[in-house]
PDB file of N, CA and C in Angstrom:
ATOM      1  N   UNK A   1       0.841  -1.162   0.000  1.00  0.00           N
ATOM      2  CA  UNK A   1       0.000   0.000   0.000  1.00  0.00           C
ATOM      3  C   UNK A   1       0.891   1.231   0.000  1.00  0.00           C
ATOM      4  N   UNK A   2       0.161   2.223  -0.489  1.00  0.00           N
ATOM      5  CA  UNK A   2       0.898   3.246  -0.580  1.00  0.00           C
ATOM      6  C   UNK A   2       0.892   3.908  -0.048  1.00  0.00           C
ATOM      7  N   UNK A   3       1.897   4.973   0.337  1.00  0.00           N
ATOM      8  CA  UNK A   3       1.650   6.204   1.710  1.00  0.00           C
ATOM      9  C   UNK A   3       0.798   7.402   1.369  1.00  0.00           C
ATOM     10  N   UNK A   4       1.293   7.634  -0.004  1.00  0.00           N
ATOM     11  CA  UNK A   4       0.455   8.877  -0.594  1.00  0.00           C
ATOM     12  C   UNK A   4      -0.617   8.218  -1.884  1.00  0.00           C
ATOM     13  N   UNK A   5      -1.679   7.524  -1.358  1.00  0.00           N
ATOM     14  CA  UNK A   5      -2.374   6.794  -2.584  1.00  0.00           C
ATOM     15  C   UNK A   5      -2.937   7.781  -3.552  1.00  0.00           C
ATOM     16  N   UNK A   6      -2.998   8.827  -3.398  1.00  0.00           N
ATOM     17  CA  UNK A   6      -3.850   9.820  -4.799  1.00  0.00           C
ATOM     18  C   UNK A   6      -2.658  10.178  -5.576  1.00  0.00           C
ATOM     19  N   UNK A   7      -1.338  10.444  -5.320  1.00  0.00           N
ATOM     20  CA  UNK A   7      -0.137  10.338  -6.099  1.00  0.00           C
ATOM     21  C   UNK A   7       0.059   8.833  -7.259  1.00  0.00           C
ATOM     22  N   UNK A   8       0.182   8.041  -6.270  1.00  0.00           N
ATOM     23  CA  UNK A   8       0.386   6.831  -6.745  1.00  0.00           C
ATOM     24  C   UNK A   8      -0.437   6.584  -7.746  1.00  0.00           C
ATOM     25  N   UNK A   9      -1.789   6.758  -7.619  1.00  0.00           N
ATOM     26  CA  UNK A   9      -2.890   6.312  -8.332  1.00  0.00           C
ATOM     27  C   UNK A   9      -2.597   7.255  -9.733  1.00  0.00           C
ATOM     28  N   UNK A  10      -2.236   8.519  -9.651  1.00  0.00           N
ATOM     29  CA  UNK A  10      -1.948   8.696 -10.640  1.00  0.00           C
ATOM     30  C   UNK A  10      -1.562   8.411 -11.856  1.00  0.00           C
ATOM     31  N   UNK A  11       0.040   7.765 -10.842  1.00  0.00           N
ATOM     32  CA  UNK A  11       1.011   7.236 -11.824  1.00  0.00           C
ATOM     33  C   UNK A  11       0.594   6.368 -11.976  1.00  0.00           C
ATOM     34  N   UNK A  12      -0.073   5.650 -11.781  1.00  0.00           N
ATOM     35  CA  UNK A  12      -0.340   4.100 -12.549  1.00  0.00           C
ATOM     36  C   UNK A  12      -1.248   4.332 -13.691  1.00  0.00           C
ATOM     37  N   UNK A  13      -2.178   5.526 -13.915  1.00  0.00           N
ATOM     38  CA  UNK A  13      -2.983   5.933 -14.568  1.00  0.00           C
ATOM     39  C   UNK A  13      -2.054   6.210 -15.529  1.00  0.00           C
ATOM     40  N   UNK A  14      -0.946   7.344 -15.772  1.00  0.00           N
ATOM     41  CA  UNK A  14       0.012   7.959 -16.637  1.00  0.00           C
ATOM     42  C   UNK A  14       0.813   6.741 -16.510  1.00  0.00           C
ATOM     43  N   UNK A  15       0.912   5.600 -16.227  1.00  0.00           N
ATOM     44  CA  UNK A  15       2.030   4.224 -16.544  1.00  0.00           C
ATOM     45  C   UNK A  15       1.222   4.080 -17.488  1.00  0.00           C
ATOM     46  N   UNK A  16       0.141   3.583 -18.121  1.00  0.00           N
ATOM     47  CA  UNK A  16      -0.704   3.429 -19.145  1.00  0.00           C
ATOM     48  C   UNK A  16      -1.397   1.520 -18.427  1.00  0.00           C
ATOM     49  N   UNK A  17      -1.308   1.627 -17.277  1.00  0.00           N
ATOM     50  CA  UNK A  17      -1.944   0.638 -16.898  1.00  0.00           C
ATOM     51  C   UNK A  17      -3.585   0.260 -17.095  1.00  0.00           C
ATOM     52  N   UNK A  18      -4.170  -0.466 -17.315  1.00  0.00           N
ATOM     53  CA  UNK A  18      -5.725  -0.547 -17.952  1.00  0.00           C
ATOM     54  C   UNK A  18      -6.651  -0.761 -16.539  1.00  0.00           C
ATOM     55  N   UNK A  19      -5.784  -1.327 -15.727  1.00  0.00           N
ATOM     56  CA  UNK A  19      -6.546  -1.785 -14.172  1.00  0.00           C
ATOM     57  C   UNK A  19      -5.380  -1.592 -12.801  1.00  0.00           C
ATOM     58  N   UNK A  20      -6.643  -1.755 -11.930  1.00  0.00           N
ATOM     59  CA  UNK A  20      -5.870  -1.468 -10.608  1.00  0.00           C
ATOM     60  C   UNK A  20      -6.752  -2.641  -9.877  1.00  0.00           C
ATOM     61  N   UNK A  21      -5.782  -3.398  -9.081  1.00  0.00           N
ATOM     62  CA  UNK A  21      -6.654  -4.869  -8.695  1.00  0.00           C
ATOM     63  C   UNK A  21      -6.235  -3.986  -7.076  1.00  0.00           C
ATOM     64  N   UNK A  22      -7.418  -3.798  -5.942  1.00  0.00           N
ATOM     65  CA  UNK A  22      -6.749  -3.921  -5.156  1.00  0.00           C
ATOM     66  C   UNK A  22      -7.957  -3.805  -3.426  1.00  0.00           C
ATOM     67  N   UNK A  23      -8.303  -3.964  -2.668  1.00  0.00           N
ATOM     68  CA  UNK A  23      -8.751  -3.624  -1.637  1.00  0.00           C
ATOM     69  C   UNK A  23      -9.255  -2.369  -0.935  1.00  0.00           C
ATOM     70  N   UNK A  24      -8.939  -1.401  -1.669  1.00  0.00           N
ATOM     71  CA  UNK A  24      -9.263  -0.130  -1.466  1.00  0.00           C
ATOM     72  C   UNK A  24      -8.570   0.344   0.201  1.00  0.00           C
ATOM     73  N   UNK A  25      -7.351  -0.691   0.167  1.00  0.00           N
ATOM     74  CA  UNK A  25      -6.671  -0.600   1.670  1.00  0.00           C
ATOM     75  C   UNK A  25      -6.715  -1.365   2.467  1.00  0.00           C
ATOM     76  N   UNK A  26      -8.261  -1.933   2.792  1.00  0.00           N
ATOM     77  CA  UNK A  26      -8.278  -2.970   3.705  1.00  0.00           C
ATOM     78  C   UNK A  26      -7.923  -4.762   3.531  1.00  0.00           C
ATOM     79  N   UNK A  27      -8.792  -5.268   4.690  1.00  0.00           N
ATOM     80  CA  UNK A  27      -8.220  -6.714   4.789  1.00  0.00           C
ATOM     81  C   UNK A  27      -9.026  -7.335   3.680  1.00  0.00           C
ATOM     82  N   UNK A  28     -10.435  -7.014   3.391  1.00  0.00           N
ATOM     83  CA  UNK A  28     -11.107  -7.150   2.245  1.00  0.00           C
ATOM     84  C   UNK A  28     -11.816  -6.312   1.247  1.00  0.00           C
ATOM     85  N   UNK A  29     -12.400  -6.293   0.041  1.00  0.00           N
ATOM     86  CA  UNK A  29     -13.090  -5.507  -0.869  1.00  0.00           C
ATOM     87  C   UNK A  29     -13.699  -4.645  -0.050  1.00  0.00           C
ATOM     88  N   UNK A  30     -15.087  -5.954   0.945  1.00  0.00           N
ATOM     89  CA  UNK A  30     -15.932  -5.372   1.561  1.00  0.00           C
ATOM     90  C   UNK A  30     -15.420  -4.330   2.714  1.00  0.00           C
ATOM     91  N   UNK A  31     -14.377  -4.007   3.634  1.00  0.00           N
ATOM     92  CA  UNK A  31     -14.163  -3.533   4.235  1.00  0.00           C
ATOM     93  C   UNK A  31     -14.049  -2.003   3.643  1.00  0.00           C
ATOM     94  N   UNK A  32     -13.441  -2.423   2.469  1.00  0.00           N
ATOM     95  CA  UNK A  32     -12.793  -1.145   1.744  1.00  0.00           C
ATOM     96  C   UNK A  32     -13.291  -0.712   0.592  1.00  0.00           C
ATOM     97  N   UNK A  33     -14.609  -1.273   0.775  1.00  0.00           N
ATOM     98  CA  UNK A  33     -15.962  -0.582  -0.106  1.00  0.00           C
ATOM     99  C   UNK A  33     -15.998   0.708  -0.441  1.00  0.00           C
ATOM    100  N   UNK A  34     -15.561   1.569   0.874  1.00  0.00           N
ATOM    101  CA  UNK A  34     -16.242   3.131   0.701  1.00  0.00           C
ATOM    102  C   UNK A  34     -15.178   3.686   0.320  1.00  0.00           C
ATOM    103  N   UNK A  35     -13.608   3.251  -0.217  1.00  0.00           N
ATOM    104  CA  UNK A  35     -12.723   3.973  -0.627  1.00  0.00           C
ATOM    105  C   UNK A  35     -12.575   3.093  -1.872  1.00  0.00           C
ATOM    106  N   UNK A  36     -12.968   1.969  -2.022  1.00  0.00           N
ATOM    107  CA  UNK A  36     -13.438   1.410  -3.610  1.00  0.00           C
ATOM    108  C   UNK A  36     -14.150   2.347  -3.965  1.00  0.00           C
ATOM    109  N   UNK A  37     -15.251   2.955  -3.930  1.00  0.00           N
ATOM    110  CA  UNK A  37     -15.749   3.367  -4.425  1.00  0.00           C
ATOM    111  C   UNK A  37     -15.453   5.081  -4.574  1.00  0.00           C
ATOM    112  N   UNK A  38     -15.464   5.433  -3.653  1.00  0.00           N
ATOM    113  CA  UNK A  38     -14.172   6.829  -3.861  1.00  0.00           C
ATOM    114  C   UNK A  38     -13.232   6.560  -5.277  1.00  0.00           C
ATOM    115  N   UNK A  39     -12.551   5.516  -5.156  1.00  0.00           N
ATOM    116  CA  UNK A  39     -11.332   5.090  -6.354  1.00  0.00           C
ATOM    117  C   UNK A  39     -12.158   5.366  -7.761  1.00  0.00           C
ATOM    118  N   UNK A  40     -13.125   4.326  -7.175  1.00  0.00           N
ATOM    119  CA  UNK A  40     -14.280   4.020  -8.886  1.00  0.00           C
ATOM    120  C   UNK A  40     -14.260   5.412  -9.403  1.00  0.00           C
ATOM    121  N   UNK A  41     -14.910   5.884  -8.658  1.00  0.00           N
ATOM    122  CA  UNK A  41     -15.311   7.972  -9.081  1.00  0.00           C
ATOM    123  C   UNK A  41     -14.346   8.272  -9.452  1.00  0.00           C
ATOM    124  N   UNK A  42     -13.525   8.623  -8.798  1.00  0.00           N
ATOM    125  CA  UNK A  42     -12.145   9.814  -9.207  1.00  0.00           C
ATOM    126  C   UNK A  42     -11.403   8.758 -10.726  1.00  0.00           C
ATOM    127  N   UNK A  43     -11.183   7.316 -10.786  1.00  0.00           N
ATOM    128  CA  UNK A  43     -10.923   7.167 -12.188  1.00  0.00           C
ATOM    129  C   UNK A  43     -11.582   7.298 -13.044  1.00  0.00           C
ATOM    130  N   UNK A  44     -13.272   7.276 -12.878  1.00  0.00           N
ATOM    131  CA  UNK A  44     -14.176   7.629 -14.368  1.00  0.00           C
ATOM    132  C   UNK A  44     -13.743   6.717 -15.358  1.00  0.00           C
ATOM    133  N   UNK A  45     -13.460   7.312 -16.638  1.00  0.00           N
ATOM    134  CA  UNK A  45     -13.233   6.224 -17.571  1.00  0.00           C
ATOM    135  C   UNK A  45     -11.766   5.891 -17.781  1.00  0.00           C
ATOM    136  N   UNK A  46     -10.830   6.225 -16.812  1.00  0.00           N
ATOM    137  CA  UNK A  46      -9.163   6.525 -17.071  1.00  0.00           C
ATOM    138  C   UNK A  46      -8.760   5.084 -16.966  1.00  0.00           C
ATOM    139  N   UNK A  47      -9.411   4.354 -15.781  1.00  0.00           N
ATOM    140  CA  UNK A  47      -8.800   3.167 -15.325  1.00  0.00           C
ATOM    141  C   UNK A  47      -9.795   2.670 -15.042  1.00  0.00           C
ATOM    142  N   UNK A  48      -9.807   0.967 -15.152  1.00  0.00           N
ATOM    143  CA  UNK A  48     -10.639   0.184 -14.052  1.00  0.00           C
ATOM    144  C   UNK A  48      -9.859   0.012 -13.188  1.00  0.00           C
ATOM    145  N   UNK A  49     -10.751   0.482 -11.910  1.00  0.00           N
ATOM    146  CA  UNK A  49     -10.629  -0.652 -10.054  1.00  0.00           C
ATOM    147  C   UNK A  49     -11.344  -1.535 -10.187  1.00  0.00           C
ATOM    148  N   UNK A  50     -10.634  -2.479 -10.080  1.00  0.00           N
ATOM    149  CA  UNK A  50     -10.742  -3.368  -9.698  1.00  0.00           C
ATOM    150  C   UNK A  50     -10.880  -3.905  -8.552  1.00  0.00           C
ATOM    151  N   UNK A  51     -12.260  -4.504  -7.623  1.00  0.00           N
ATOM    152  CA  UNK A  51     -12.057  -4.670  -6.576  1.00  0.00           C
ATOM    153  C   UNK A  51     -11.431  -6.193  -5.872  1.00  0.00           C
ATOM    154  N   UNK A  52     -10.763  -6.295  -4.820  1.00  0.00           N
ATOM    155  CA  UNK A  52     -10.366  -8.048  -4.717  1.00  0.00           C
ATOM    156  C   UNK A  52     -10.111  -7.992  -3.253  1.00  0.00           C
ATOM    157  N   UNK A  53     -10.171  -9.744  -2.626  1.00  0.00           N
ATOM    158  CA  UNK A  53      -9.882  -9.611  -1.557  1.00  0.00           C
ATOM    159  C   UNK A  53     -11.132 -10.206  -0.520  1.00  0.00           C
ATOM    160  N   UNK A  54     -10.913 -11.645  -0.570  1.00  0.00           N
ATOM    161  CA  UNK A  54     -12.496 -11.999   0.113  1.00  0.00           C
ATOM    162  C   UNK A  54     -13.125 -11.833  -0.652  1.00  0.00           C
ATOM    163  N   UNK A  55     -13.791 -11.538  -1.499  1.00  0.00           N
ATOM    164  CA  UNK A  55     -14.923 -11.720  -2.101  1.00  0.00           C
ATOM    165  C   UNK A  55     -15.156 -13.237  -3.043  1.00  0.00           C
ATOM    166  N   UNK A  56     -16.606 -13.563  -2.343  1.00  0.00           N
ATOM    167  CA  UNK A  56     -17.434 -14.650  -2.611  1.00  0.00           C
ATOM    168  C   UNK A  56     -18.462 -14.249  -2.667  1.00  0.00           C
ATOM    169  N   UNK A  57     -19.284 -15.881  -2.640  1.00  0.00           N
ATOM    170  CA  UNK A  57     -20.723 -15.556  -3.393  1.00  0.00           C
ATOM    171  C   UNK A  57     -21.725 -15.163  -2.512  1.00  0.00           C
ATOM    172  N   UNK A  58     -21.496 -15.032  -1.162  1.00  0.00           N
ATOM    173  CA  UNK A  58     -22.351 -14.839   0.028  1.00  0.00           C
ATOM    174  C   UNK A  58     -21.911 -13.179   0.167  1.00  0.00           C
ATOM    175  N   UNK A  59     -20.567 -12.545  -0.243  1.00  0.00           N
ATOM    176  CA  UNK A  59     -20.484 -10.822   0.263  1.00  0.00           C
ATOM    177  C   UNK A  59     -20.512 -10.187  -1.596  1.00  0.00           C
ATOM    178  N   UNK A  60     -20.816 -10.648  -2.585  1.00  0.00           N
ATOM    179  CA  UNK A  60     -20.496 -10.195  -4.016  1.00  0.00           C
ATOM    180  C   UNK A  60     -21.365  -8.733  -3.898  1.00  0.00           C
ATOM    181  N   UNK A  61     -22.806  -9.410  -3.828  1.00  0.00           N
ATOM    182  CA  UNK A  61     -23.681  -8.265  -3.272  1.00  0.00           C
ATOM    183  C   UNK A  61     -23.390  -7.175  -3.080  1.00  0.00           C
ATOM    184  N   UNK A  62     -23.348  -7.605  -1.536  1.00  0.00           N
ATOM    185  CA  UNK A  62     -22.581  -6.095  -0.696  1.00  0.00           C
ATOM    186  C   UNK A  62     -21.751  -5.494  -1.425  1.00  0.00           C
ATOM    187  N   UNK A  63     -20.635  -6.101  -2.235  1.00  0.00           N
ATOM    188  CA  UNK A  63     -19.692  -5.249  -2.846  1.00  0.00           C
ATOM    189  C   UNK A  63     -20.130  -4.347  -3.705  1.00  0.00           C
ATOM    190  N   UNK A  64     -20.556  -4.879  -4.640  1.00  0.00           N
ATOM    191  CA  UNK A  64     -21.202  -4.718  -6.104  1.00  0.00           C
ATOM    192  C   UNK A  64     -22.271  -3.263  -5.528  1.00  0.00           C
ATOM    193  N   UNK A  65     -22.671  -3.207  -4.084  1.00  0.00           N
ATOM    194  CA  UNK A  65     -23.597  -2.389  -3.967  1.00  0.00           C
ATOM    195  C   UNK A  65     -22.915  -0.887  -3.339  1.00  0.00           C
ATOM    196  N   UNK A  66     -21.845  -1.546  -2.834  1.00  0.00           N
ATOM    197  CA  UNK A  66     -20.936  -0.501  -1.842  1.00  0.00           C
ATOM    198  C   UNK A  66     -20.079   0.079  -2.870  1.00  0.00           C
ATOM    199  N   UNK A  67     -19.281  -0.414  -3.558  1.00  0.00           N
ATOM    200  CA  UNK A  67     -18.241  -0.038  -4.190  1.00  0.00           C
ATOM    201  C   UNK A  67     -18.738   0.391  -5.451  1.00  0.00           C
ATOM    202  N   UNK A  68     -20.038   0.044  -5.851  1.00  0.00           N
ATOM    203  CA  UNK A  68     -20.515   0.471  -7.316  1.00  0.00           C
ATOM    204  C   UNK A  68     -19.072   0.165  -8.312  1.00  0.00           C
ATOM    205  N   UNK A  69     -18.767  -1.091  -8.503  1.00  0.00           N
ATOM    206  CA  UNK A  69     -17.751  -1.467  -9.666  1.00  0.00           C
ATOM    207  C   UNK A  69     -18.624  -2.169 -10.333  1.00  0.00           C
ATOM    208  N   UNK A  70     -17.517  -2.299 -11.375  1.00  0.00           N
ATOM    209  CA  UNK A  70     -18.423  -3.843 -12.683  1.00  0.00           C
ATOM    210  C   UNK A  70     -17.489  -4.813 -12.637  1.00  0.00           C
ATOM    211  N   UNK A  71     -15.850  -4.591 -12.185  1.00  0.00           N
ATOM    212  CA  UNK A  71     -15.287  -5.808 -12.233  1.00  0.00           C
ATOM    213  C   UNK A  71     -15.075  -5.937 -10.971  1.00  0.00           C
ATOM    214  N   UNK A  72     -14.623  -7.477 -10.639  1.00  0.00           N
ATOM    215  CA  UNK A  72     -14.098  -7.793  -9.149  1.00  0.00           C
ATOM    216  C   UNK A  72     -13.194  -8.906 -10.147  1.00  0.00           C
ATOM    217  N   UNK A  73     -12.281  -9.487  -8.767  1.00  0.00           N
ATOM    218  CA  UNK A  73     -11.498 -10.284  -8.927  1.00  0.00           C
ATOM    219  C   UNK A  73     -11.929 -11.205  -7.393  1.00  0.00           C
ATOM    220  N   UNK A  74     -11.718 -12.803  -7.905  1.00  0.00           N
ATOM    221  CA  UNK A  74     -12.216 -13.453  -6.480  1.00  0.00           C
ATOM    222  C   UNK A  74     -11.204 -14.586  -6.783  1.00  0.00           C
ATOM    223  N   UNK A  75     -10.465 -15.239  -5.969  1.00  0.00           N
ATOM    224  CA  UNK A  75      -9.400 -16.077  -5.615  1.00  0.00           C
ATOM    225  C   UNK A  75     -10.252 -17.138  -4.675  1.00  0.00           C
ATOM    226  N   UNK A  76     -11.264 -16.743  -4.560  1.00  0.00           N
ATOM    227  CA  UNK A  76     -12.105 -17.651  -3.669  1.00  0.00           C
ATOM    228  C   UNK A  76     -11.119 -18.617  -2.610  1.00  0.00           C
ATOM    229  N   UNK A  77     -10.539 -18.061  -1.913  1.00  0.00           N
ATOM    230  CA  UNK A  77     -10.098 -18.514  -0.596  1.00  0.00           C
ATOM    231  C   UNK A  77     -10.440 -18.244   0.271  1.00  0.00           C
ATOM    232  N   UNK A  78     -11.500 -17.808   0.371  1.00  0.00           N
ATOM    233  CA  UNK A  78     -12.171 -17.250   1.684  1.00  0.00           C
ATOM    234  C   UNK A  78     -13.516 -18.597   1.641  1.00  0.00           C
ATOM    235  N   UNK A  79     -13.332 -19.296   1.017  1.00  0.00           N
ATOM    236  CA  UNK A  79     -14.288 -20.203   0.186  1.00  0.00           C
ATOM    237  C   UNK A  79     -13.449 -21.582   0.426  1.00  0.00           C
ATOM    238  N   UNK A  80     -12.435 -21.597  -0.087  1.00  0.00           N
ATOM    239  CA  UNK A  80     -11.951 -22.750  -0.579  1.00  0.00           C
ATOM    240  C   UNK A  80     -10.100 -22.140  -0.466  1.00  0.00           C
ATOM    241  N   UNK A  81      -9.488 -23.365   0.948  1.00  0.00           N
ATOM    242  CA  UNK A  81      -8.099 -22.264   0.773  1.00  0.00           C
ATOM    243  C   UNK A  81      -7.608 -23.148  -0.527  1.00  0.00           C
ATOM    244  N   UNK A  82      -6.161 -22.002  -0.905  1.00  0.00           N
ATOM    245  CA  UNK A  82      -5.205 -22.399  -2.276  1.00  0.00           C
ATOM    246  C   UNK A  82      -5.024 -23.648  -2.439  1.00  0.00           C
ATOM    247  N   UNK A  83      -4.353 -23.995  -1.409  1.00  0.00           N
ATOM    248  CA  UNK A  83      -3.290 -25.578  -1.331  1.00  0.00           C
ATOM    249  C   UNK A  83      -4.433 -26.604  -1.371  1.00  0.00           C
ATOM    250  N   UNK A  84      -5.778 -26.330  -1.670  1.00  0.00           N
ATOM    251  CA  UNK A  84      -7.065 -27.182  -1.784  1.00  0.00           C
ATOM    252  C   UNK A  84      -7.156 -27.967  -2.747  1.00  0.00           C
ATOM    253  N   UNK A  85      -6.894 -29.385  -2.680  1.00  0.00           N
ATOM    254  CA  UNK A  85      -7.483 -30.098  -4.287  1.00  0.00           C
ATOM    255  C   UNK A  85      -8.481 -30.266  -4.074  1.00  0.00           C
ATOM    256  N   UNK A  86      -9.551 -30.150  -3.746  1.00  0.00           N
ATOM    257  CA  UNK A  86     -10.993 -30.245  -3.581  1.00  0.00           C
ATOM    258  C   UNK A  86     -11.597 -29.726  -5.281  1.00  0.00           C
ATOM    259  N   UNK A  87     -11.480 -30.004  -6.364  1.00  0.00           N
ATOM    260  CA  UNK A  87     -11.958 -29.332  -7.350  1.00  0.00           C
ATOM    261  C   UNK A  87     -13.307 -29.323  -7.647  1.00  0.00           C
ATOM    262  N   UNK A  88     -14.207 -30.408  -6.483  1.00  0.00           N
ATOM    263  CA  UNK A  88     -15.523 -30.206  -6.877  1.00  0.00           C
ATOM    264  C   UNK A  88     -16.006 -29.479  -6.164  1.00  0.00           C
ATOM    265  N   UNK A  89     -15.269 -28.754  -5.100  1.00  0.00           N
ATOM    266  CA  UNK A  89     -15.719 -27.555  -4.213  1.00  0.00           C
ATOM    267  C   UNK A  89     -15.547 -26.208  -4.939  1.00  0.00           C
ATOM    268  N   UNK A  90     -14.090 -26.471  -5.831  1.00  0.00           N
ATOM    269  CA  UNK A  90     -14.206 -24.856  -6.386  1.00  0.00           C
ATOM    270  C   UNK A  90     -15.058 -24.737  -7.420  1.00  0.00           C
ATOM    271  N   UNK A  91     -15.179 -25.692  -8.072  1.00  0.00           N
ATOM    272  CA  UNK A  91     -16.248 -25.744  -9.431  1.00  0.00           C
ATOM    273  C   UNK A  91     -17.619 -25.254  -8.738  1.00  0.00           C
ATOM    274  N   UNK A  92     -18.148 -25.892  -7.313  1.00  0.00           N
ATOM    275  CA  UNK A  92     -19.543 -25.101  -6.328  1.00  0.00           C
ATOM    276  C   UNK A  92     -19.369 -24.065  -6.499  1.00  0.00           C
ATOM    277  N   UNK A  93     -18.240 -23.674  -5.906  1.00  0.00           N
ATOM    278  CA  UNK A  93     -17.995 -22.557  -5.351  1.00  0.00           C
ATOM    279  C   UNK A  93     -18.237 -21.008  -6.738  1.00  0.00           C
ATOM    280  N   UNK A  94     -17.438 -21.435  -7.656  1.00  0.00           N
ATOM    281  CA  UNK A  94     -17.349 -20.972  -9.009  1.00  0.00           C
ATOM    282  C   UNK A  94     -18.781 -20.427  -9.254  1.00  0.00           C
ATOM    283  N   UNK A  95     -19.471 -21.739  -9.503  1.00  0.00           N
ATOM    284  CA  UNK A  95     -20.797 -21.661 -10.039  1.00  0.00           C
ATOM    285  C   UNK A  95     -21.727 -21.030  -9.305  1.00  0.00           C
ATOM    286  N   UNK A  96     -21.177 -21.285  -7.791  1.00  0.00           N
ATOM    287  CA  UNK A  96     -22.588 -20.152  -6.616  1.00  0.00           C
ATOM    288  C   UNK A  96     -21.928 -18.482  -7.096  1.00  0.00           C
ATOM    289  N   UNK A  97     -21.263 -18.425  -7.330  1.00  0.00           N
ATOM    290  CA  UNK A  97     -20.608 -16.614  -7.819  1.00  0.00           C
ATOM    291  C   UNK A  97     -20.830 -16.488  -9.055  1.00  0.00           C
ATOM    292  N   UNK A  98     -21.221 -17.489 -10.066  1.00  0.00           N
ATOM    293  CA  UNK A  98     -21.473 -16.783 -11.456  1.00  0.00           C
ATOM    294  C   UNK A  98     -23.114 -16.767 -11.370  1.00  0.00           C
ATOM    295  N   UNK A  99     -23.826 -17.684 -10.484  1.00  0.00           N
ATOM    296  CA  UNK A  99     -24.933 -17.506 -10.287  1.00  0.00           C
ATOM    297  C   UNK A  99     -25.392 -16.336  -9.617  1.00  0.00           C
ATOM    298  N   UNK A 100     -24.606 -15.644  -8.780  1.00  0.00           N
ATOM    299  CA  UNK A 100     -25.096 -14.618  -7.667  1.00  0.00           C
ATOM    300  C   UNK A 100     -24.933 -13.284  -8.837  1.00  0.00           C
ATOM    301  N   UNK A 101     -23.823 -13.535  -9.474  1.00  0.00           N
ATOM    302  CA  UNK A 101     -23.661 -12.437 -10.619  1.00  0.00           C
ATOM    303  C   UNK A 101     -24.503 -12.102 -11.200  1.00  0.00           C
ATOM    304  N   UNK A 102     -25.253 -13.373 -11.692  1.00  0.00           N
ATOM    305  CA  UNK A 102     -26.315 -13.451 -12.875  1.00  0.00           C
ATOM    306  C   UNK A 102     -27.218 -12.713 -12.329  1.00  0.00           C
ATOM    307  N   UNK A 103     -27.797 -12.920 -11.069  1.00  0.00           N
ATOM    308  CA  UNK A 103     -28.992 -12.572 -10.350  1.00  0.00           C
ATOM    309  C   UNK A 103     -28.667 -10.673 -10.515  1.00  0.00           C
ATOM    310  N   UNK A 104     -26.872 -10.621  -9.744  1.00  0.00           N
ATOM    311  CA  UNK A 104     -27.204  -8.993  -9.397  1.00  0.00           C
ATOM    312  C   UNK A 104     -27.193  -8.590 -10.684  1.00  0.00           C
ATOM    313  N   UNK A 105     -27.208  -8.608 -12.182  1.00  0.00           N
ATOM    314  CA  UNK A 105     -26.683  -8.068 -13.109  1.00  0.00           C
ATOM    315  C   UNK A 105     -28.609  -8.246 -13.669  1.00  0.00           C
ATOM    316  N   UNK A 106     -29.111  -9.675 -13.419  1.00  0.00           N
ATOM    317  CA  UNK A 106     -30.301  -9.071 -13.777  1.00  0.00           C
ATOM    318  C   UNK A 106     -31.035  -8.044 -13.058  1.00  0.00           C
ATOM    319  N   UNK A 107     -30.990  -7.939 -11.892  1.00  0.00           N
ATOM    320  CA  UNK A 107     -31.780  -7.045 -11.102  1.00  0.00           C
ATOM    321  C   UNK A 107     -31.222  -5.602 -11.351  1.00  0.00           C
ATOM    322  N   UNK A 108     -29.984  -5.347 -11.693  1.00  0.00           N
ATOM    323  CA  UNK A 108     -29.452  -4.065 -12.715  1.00  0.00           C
ATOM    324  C   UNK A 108     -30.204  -3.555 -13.805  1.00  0.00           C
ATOM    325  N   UNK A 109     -30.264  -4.535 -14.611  1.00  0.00           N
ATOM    326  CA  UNK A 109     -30.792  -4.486 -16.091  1.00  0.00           C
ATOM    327  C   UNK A 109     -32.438  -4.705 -16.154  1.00  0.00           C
ATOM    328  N   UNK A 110     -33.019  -5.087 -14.776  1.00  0.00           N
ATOM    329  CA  UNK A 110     -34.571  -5.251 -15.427  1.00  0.00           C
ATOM    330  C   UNK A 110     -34.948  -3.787 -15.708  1.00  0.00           C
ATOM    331  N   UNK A 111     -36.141  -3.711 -16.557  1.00  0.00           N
ATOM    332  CA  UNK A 111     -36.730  -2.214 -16.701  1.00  0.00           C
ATOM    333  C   UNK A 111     -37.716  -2.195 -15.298  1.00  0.00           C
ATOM    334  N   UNK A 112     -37.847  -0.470 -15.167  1.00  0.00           N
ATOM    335  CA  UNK A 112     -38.712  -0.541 -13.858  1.00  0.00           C
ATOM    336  C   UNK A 112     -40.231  -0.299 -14.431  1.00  0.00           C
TER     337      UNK A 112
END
């Protein structure tokens, strides 16, 4: 993390970087929702934030609602740790987050 993050953020903007994967500071997305979303604003269309960090299919929600992003990144270890061969857990796991997606992206897109 950075000491002076509105500097930094800059330069990664003028590096010609396309994304910024990151926590918005904290231990997770969700914690660091309200400066995700601070981030989201002040890049506009310059950069995607990217949000990451804990996020699964039980907090996607919350994120998606706090941070107002369109991308996340999920490592699903908060789910399923790394060193896991369990592959029919991450394939669950996978599929309960593309399902929860589906849901928040329709409830985005229905007409009112």
């Amino acid at each position: 993390m950075s000491r002076e993050p509105g500097s930094s953020f800059e330069d990664v903007i003028q590096s010609g970087a396309k994304r910024i994967l990151t926590s918005g500071g904290a231990k997770s997305a969700l914690e660091g929702a309200a400066v995700l979303a601070e981030l989201i604003e002040a890049a506009g269309e310059r950069i995607v934030i990217v949000p990451g960090a804990g996020i699964n299919a039980a907090n996607i929600e919350q994120v998606v609602r706090r941070a107002r992003a369109r991308e996340f990144h999920s490592g699903l270890s908060t789910a399923l740790p790394y060193w896991s061969m369990d592959y029919k857990k991450l394939e669950e796991e996978v599929r309960k987050l593309g399902e929860r997606l589906a849901q928040i992206n329709d409830t985005q897109t229905a007409p009112e």
